[in-house]
C-alpha atoms as a PDB file:
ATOM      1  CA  UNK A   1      29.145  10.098  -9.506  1.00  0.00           C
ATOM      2  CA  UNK A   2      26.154  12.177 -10.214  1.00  0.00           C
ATOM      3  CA  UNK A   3      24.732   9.521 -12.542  1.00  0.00           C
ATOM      4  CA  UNK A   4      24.929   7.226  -9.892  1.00  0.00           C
ATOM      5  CA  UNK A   5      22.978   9.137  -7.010  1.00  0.00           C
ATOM      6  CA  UNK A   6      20.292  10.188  -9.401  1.00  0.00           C
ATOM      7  CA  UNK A   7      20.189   5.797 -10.014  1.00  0.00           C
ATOM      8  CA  UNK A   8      20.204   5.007  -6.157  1.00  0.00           C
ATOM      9  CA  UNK A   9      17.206   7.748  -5.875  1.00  0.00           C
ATOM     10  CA  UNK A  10      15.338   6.065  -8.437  1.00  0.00           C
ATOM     11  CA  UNK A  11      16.206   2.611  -7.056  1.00  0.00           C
ATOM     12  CA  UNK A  12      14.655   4.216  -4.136  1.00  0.00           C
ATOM     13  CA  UNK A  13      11.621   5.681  -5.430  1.00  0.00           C
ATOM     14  CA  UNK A  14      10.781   2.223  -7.140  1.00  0.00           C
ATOM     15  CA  UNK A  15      11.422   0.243  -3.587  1.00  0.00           C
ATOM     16  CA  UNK A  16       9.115   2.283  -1.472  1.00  0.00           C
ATOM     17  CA  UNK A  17       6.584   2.404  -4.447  1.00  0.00           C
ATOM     18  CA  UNK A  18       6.375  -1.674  -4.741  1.00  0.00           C
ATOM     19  CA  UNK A  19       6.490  -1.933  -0.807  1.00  0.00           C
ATOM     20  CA  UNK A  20       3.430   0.480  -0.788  1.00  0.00           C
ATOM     21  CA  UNK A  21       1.354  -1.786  -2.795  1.00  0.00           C
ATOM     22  CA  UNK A  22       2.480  -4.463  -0.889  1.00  0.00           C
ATOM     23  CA  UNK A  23       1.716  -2.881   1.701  1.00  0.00           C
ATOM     24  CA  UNK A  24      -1.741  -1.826   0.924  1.00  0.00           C
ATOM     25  CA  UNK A  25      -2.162  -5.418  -0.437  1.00  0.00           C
ATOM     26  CA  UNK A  26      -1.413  -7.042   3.372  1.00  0.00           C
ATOM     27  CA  UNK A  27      -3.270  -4.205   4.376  1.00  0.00           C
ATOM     28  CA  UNK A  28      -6.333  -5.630   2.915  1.00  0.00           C
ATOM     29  CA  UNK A  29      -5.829  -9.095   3.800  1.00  0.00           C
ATOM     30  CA  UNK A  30      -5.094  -8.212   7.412  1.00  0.00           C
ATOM     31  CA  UNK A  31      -1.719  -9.014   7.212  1.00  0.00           C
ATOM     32  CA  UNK A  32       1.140  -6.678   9.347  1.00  0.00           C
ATOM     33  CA  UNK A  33       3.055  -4.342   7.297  1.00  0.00           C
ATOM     34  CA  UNK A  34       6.170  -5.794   5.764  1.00  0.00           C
ATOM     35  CA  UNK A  35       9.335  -4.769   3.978  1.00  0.00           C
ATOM     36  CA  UNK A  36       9.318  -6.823   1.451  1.00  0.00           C
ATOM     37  CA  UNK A  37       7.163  -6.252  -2.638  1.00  0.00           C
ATOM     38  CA  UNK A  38       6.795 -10.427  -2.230  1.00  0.00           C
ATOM     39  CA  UNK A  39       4.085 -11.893  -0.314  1.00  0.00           C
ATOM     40  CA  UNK A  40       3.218 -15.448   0.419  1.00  0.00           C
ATOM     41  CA  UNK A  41      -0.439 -15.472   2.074  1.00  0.00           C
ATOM     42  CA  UNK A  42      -2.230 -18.553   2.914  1.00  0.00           C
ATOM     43  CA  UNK A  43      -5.304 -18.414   0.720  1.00  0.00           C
ATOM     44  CA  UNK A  44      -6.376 -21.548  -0.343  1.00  0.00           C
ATOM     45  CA  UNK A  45      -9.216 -20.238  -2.726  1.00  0.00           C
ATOM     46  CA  UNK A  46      -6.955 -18.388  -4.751  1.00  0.00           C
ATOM     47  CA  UNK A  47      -5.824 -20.592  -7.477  1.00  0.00           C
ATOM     48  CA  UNK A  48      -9.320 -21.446  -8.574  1.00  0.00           C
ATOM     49  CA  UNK A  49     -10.952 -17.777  -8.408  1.00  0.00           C
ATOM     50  CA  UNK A  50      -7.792 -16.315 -10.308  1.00  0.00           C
ATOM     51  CA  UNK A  51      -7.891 -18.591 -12.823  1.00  0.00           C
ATOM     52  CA  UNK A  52      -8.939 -17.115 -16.162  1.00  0.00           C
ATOM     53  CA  UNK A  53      -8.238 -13.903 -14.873  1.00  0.00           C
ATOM     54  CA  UNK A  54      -5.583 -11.082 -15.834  1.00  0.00           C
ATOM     55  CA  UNK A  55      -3.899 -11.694 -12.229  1.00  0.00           C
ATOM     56  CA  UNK A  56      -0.246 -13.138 -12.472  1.00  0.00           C
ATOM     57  CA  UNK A  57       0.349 -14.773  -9.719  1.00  0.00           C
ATOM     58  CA  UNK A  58       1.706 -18.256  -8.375  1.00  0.00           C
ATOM     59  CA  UNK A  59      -1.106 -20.159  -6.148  1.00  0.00           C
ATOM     60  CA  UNK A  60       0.172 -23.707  -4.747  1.00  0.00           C
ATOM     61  CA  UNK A  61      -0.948 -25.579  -2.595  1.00  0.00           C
ATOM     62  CA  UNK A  62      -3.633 -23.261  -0.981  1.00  0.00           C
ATOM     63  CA  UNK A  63      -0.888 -20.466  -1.110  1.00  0.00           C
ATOM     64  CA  UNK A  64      -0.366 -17.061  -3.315  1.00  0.00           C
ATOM     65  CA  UNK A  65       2.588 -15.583  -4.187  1.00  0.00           C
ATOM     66  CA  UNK A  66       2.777 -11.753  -5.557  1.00  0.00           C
ATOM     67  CA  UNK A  67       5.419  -9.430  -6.362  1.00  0.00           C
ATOM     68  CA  UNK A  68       4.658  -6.276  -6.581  1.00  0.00           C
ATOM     69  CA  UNK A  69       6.434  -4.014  -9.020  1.00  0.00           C
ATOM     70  CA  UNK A  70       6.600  -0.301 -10.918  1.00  0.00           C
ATOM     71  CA  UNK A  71       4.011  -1.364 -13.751  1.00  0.00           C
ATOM     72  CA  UNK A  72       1.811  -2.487 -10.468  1.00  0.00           C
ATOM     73  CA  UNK A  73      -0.736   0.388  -9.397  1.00  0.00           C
ATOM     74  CA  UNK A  74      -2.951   0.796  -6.490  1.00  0.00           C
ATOM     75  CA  UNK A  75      -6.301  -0.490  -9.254  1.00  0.00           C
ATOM     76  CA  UNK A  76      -4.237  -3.612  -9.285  1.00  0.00           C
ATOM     77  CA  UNK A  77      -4.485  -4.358  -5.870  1.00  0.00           C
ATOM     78  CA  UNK A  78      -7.728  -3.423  -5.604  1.00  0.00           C
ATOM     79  CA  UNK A  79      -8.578  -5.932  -8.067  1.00  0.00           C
ATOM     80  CA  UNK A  80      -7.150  -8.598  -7.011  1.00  0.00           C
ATOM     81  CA  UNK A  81      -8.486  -7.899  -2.929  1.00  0.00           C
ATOM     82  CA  UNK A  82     -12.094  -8.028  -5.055  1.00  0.00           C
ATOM     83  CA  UNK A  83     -11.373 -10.968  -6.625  1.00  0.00           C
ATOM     84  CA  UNK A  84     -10.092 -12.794  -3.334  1.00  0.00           C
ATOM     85  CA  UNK A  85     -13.239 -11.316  -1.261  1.00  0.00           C
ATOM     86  CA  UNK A  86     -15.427 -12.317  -3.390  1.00  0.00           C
ATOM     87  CA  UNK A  87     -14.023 -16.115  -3.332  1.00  0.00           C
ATOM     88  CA  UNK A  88     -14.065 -15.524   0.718  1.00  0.00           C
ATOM     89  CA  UNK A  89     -17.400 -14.188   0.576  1.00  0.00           C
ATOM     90  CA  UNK A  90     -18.344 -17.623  -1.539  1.00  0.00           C
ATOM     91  CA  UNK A  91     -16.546 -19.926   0.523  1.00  0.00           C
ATOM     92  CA  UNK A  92     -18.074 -18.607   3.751  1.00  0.00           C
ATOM     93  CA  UNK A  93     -21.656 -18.861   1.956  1.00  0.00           C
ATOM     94  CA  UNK A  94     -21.068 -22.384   1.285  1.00  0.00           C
ATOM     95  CA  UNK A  95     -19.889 -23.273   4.523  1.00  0.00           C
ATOM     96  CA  UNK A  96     -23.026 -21.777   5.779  1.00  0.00           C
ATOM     97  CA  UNK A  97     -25.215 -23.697   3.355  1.00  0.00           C
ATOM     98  CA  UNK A  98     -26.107 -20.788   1.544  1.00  0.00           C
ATOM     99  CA  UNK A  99     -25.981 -20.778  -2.071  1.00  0.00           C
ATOM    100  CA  UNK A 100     -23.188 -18.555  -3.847  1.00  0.00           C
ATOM    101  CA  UNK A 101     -23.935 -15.864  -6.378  1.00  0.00           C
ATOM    102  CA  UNK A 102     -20.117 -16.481  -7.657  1.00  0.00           C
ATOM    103  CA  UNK A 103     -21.400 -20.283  -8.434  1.00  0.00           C
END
């Protein structure tokens, strides 16, 4: 039994450690605070800025899907909420017939 409770509080520890950075990710898109480590965001620049790039994550169809897990830190959000503001940042430049210093 004891092997099993010290298990469950790891289980634990892992959970709330993925929903943090999930949390902090949403956080930074302006997304509400979930309980779920999976996010699906509409972000249609995604799949082109990421490409190339050491972020693992499934863009479709103008949409991103991460998962957040233990070998995840807090640097890996931030780096991937650079990446994406930096594609916003380009995509509201163009839209405002400015040129882009991401081009």
């Amino acid at each position: 039994m004891m092997h099993l409770q010290v298990h469950l509080k790891s289980s634990d520890a892992i959970h709330e450690h993925n929903l943090r950075l999930a949390n902090r990710f949403r956080a930074g898109l302006g997304i509400e605070p979930g309980d779920s480590a999976i996010i699906s965001a509409a972000l249609p620049e995604a799949e082109e800025r990421l490409r190339g790039t050491r972020v693992m994550a499934a863009a479709r169809a103008g949409l991103l899907r991460t998962s957040w897990h233990v070998y995840n830190t807090d640097d890996d959000v931030d780096e991937l909420l650079d990446l994406l503001s930096a594609a916003r940042a380009s995509r509201a430049g163009a839209r405002a017939g400015r040129p882009s210093a991401l081009s």
